[in-house]
PDB file of N, CA and C in Angstrom:
ATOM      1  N   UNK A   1     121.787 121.772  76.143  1.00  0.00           N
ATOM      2  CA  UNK A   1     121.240 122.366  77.352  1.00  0.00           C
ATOM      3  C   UNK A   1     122.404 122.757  78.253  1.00  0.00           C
ATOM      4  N   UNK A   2     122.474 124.067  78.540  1.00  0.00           N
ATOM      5  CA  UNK A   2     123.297 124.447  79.393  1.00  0.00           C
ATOM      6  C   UNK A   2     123.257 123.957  80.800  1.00  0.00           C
ATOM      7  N   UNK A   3     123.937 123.739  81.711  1.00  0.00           N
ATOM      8  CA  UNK A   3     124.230 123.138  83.105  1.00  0.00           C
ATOM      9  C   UNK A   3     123.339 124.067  83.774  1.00  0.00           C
ATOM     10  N   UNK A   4     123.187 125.326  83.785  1.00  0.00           N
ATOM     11  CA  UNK A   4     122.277 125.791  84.311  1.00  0.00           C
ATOM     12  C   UNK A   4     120.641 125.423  84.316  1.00  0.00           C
ATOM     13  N   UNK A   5     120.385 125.166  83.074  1.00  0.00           N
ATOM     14  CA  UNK A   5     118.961 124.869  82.458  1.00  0.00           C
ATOM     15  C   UNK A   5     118.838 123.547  82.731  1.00  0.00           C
ATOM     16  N   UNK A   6     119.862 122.474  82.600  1.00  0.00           N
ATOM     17  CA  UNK A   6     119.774 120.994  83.559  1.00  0.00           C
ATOM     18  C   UNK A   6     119.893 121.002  84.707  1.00  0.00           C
ATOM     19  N   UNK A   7     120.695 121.936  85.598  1.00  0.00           N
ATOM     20  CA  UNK A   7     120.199 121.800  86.853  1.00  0.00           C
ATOM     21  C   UNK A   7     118.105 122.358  87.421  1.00  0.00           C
ATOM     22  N   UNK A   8     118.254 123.428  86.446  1.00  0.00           N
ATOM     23  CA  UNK A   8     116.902 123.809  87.008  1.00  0.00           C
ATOM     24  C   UNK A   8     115.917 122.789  86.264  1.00  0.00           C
ATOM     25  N   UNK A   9     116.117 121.904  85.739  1.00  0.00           N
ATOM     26  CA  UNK A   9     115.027 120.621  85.246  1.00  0.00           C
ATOM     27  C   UNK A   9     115.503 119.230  85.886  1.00  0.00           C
ATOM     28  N   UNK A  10     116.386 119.679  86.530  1.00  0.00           N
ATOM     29  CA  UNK A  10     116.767 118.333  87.895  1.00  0.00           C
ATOM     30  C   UNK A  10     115.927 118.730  89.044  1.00  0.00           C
ATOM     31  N   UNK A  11     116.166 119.908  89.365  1.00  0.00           N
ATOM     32  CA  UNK A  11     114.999 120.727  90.567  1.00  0.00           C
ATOM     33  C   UNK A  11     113.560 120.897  90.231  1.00  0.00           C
ATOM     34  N   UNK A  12     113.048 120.936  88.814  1.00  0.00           N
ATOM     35  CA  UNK A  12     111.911 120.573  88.553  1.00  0.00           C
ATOM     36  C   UNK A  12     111.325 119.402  88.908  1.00  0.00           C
ATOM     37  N   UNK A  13     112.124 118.089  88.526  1.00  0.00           N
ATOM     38  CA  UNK A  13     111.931 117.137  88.571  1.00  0.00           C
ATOM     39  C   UNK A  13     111.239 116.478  90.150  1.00  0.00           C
ATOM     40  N   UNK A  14     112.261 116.741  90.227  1.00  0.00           N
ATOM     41  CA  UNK A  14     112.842 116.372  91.788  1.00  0.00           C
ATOM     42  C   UNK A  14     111.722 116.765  92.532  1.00  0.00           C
ATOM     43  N   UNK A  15     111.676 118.330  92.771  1.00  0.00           N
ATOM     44  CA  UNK A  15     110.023 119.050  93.230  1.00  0.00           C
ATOM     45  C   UNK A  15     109.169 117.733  92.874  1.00  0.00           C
ATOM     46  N   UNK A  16     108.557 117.892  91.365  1.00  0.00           N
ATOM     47  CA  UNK A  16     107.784 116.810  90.948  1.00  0.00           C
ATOM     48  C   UNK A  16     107.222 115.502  92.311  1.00  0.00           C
ATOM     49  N   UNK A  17     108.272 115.247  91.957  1.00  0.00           N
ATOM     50  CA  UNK A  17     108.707 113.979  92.691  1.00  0.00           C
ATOM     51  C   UNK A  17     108.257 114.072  94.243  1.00  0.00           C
ATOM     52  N   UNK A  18     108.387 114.822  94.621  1.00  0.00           N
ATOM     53  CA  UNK A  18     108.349 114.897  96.307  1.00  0.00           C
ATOM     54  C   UNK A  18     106.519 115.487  96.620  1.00  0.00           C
ATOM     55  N   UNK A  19     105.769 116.231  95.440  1.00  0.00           N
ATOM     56  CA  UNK A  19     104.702 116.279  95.817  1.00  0.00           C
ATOM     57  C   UNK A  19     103.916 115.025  95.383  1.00  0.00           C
ATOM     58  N   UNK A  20     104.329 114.662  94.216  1.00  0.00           N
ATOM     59  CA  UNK A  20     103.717 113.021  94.091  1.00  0.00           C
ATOM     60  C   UNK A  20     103.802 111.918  95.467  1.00  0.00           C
ATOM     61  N   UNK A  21     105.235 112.068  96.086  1.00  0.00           N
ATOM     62  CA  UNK A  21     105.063 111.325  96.962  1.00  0.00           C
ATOM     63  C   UNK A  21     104.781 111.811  98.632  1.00  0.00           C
ATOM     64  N   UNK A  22     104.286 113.253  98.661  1.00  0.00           N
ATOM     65  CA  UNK A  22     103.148 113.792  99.501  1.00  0.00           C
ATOM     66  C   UNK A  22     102.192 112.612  99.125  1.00  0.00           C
ATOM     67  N   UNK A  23     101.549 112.959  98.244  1.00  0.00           N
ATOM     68  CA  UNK A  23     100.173 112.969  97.736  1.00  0.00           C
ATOM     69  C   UNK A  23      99.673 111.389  97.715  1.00  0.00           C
ATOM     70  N   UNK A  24     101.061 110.545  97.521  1.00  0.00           N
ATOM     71  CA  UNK A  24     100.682 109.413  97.988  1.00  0.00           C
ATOM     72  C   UNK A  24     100.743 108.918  99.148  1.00  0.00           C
ATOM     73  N   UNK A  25     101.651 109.465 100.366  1.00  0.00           N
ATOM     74  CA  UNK A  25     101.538 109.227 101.609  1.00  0.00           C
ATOM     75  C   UNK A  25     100.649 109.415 102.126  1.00  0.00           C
ATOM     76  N   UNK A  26     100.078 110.654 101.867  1.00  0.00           N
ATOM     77  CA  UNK A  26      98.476 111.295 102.598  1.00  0.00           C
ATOM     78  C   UNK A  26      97.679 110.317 103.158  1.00  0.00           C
ATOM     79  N   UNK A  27      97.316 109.456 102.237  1.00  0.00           N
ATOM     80  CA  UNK A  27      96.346 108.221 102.651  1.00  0.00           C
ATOM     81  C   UNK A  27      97.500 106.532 102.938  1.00  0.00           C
ATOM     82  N   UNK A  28      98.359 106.131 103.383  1.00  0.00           N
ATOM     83  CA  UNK A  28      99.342 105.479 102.921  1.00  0.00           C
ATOM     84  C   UNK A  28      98.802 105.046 104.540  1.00  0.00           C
ATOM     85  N   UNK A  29      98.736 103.988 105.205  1.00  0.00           N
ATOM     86  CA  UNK A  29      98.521 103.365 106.275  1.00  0.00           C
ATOM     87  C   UNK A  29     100.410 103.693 106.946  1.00  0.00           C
ATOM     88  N   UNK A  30     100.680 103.976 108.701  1.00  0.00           N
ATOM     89  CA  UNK A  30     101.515 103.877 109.300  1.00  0.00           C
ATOM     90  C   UNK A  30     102.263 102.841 109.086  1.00  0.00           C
ATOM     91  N   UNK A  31     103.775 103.208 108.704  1.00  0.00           N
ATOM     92  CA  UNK A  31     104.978 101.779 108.517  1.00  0.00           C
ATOM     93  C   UNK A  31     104.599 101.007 109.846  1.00  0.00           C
ATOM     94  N   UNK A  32     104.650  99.765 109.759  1.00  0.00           N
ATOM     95  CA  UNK A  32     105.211  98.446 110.592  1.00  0.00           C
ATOM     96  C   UNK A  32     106.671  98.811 110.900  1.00  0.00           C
ATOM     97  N   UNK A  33     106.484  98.135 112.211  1.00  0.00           N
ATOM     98  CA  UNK A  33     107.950  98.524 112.679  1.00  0.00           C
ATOM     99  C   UNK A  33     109.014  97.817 111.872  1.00  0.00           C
ATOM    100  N   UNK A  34     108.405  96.663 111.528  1.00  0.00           N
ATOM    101  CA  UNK A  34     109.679  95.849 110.544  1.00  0.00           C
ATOM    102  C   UNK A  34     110.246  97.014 109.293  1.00  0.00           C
ATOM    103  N   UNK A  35     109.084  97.616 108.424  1.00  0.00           N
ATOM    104  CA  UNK A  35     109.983  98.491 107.600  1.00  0.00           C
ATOM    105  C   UNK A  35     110.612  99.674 107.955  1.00  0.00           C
ATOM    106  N   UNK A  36     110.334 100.667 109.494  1.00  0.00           N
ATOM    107  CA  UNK A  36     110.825 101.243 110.023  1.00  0.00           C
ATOM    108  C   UNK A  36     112.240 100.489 110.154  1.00  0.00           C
ATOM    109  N   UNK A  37     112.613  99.749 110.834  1.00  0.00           N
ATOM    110  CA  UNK A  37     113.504  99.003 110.423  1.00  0.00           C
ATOM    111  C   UNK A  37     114.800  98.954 108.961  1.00  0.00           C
ATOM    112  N   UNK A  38     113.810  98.131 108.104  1.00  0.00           N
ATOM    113  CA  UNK A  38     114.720  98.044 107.281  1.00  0.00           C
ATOM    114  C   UNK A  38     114.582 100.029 106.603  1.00  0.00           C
ATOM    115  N   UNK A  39     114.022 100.847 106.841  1.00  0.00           N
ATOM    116  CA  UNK A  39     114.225 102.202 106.394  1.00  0.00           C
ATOM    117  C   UNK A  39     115.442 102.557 106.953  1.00  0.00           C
ATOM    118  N   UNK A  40     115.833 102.421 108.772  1.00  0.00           N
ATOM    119  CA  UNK A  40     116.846 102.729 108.764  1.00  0.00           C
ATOM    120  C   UNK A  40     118.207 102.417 108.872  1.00  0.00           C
ATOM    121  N   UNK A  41     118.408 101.304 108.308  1.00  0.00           N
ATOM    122  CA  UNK A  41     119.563 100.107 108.122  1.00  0.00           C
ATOM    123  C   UNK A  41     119.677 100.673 106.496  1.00  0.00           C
ATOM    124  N   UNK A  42     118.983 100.880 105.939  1.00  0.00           N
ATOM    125  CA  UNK A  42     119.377 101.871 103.968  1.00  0.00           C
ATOM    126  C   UNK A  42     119.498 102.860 104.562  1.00  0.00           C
ATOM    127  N   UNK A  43     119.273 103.780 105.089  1.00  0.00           N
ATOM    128  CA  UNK A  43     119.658 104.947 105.296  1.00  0.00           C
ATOM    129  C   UNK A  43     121.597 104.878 106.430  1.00  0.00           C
ATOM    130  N   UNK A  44     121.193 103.728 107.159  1.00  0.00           N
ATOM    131  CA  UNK A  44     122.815 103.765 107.787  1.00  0.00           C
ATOM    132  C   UNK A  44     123.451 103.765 106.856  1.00  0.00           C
ATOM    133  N   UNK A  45     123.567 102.646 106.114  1.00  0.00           N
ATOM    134  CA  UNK A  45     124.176 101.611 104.533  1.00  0.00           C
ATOM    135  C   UNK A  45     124.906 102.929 103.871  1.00  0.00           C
ATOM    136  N   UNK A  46     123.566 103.540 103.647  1.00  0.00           N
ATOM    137  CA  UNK A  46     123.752 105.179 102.840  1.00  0.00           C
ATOM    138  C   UNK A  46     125.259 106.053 103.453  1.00  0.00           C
ATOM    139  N   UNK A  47     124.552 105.990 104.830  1.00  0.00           N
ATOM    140  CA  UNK A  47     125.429 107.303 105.932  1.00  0.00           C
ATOM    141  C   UNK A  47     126.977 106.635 105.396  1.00  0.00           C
ATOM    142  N   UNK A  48     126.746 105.382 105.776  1.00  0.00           N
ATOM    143  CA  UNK A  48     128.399 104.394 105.801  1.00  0.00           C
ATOM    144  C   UNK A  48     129.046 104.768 104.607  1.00  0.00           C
ATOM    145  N   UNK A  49     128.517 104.313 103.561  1.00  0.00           N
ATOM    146  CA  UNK A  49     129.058 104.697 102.007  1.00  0.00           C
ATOM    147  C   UNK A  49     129.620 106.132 101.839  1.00  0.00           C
ATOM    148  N   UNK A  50     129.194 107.036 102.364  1.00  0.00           N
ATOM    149  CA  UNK A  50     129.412 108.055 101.827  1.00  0.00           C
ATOM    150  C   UNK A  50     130.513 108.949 102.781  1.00  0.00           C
ATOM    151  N   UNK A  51     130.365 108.104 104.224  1.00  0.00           N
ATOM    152  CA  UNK A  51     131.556 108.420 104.741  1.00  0.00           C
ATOM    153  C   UNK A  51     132.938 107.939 104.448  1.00  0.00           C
ATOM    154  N   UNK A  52     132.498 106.570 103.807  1.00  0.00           N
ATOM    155  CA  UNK A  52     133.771 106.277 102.712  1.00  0.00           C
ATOM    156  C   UNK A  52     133.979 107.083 102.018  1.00  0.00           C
ATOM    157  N   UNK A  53     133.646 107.201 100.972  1.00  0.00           N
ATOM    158  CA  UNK A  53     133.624 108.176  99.850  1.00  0.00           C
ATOM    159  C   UNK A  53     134.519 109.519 100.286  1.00  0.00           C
ATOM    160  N   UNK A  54     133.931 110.242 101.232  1.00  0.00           N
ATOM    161  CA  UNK A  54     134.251 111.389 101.250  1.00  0.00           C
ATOM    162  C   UNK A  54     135.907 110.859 102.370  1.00  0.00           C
ATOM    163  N   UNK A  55     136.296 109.974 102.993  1.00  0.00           N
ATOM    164  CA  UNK A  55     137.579 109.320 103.773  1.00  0.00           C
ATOM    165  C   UNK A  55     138.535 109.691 102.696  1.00  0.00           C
TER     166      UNK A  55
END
């Protein structure tokens, strides 16, 4: 598989992926503030790492 044809079945995927998890949020009760929380302490974690990375 050419890099082209794996990227466009990474973007398939991926799509996939993001209407599945529409489709399960739709009905999904509002986060508690506790996992609001820990959502954005992984997402800092994330920010931090990658400002390493790219240092």
């Amino acid at each position: 598989m050419s890099s082209t044809a794996s990227s466009a079945a990474e973007a398939r995927v991926l799509g996939d992926l993001a209407r599945a998890g529409q489709r399960l949020a739709e009905n999904a009760p509002p986060l508690t503030a506790e996992q609001v929380d820990r959502v954005v302490a992984i997402l800092r974690m994330s920010d931090d790492a990658e400002r390493k990375n790219i240092a």
